[in-house]
Protein backbone atom coordinates (compact mmCIF):
# COMPACT_ATOMS: atom_id res chain seq x y z
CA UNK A 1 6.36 -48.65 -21.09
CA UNK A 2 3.68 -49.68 -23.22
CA UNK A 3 0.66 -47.38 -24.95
CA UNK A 4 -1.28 -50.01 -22.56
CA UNK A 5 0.58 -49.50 -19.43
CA UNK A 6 0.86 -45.57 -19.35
CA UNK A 7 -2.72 -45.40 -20.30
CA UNK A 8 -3.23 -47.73 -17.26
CA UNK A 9 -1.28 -45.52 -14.92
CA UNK A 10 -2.94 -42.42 -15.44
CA UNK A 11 -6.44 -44.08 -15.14
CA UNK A 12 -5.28 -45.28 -11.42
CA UNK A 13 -3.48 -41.48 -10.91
CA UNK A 14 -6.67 -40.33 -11.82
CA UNK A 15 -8.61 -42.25 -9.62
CA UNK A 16 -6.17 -42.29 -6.52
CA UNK A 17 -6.69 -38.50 -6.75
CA UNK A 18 -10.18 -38.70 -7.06
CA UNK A 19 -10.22 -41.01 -4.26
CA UNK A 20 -7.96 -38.86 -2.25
CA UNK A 21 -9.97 -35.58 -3.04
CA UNK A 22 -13.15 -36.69 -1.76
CA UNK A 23 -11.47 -37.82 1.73
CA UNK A 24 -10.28 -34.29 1.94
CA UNK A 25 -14.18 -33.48 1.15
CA UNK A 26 -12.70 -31.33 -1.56
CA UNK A 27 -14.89 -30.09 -4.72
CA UNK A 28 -12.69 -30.10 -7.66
CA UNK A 29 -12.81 -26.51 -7.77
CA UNK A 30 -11.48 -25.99 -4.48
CA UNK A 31 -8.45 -28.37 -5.57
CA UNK A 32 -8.15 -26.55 -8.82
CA UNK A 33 -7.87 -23.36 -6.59
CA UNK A 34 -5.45 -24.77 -4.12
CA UNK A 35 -2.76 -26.35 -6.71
CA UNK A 36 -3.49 -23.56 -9.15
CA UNK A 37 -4.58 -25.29 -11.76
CA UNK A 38 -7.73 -24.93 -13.61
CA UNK A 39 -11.13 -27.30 -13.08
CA UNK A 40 -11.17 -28.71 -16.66
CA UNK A 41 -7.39 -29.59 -16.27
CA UNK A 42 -8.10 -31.14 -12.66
CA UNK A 43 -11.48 -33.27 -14.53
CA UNK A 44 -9.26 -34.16 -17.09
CA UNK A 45 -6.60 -35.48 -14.54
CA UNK A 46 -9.12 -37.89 -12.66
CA UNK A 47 -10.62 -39.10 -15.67
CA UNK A 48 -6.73 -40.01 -17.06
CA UNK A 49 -6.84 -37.94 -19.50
CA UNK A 50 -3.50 -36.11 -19.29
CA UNK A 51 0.03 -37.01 -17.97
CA UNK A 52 0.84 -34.32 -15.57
CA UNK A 53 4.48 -33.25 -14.75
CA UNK A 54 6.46 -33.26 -11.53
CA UNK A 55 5.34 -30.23 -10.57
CA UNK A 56 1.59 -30.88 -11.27
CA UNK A 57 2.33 -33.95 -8.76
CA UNK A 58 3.71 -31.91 -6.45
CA UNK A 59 1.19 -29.30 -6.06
CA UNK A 60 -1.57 -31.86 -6.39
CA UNK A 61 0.60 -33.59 -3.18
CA UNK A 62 0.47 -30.81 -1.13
CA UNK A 63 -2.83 -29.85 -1.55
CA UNK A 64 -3.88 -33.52 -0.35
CA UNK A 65 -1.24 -33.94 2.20
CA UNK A 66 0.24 -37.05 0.03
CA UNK A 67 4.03 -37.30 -0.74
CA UNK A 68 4.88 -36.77 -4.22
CA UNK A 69 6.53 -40.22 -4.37
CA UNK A 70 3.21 -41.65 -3.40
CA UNK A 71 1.78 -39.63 -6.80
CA UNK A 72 5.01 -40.19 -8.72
CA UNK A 73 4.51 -44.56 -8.65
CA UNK A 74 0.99 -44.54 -9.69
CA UNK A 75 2.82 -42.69 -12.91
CA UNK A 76 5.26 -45.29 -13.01
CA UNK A 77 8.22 -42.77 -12.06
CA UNK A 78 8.96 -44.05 -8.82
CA UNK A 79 9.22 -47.75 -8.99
CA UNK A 80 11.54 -48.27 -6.71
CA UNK A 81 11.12 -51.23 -4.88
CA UNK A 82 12.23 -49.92 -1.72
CA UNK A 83 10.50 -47.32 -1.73
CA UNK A 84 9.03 -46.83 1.96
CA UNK A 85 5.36 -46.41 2.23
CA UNK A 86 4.16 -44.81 5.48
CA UNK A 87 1.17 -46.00 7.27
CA UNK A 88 -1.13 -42.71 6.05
CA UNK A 89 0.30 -43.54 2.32
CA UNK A 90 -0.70 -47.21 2.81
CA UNK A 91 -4.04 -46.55 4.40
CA UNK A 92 -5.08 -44.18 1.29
CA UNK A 93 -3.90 -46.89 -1.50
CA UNK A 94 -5.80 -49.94 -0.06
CA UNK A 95 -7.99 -50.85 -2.57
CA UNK A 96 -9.93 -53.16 -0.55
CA UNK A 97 -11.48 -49.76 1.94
CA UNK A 98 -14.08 -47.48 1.17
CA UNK A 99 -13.42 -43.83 1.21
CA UNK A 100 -15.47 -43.38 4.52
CA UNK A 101 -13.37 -46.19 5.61
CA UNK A 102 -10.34 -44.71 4.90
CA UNK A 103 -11.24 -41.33 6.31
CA UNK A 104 -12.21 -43.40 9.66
CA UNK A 105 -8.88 -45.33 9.87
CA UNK A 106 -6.41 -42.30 8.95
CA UNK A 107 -8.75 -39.91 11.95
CA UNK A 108 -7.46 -43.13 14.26
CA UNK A 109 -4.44 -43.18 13.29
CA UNK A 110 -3.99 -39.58 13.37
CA UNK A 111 -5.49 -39.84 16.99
CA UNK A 112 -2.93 -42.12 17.97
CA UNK A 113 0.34 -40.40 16.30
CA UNK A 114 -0.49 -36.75 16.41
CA UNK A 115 0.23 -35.60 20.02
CA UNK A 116 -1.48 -32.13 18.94
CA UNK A 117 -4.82 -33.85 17.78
């Protein structure tokens, strides 16, 4: 992978999590707290400054409620073109939706799938 193409990657890891933080309504101190990792490191993450390892990914992935593979592909570790992407996955990585919109459509679809909700 090129300079180009990593540098591309974490940009769009950066802002996925972003993305993803802000429909949790986290502050990036509360997701600093939750993966234990400190609020510089999490600013430097979203702004794709730093490559984080599995285990960043991981943490950062439960913290969101977001499979690690989900994390792992915007990285370019998880290419796989089978890779399954589940509705909740899909709904967070359209580009096309607003975060309010995405918070609206994964409430629905949690509404229709959760039998506890």
């Amino acid at each position: 992978m090129s300079d180009s193409d990593e540098r591309t990657h974490l940009v769009g890891l950066g802002a996925f999590i972003r993305s993803q933080r802000r429909l949790a309504q986290l502050s990036q101190r509360e997701l600093a707290k939750l993966t234990k990792l400190s609020d510089p490191y999490v600013s430097q993450l979203e702004r794709g400054l730093h490559e984080p390892s599995v285990r960043v990914l991981r943490s950062l992935g439960n913290a969101l409620n977001i499979p690690a593979e989900t994390l792992l592909s915007y990285v370019g570790l998880n290419s796989s073109d089978d890779t399954e992407v589940d509705t909740a996955g899909a709904i967070r990585q359209d580009p096309k939706l607003s975060d309010a919109q995405k918070a609206a459509m994964l409430e629905i679809y949690k509404g229709f799938t959760d039998p506890d909700a």
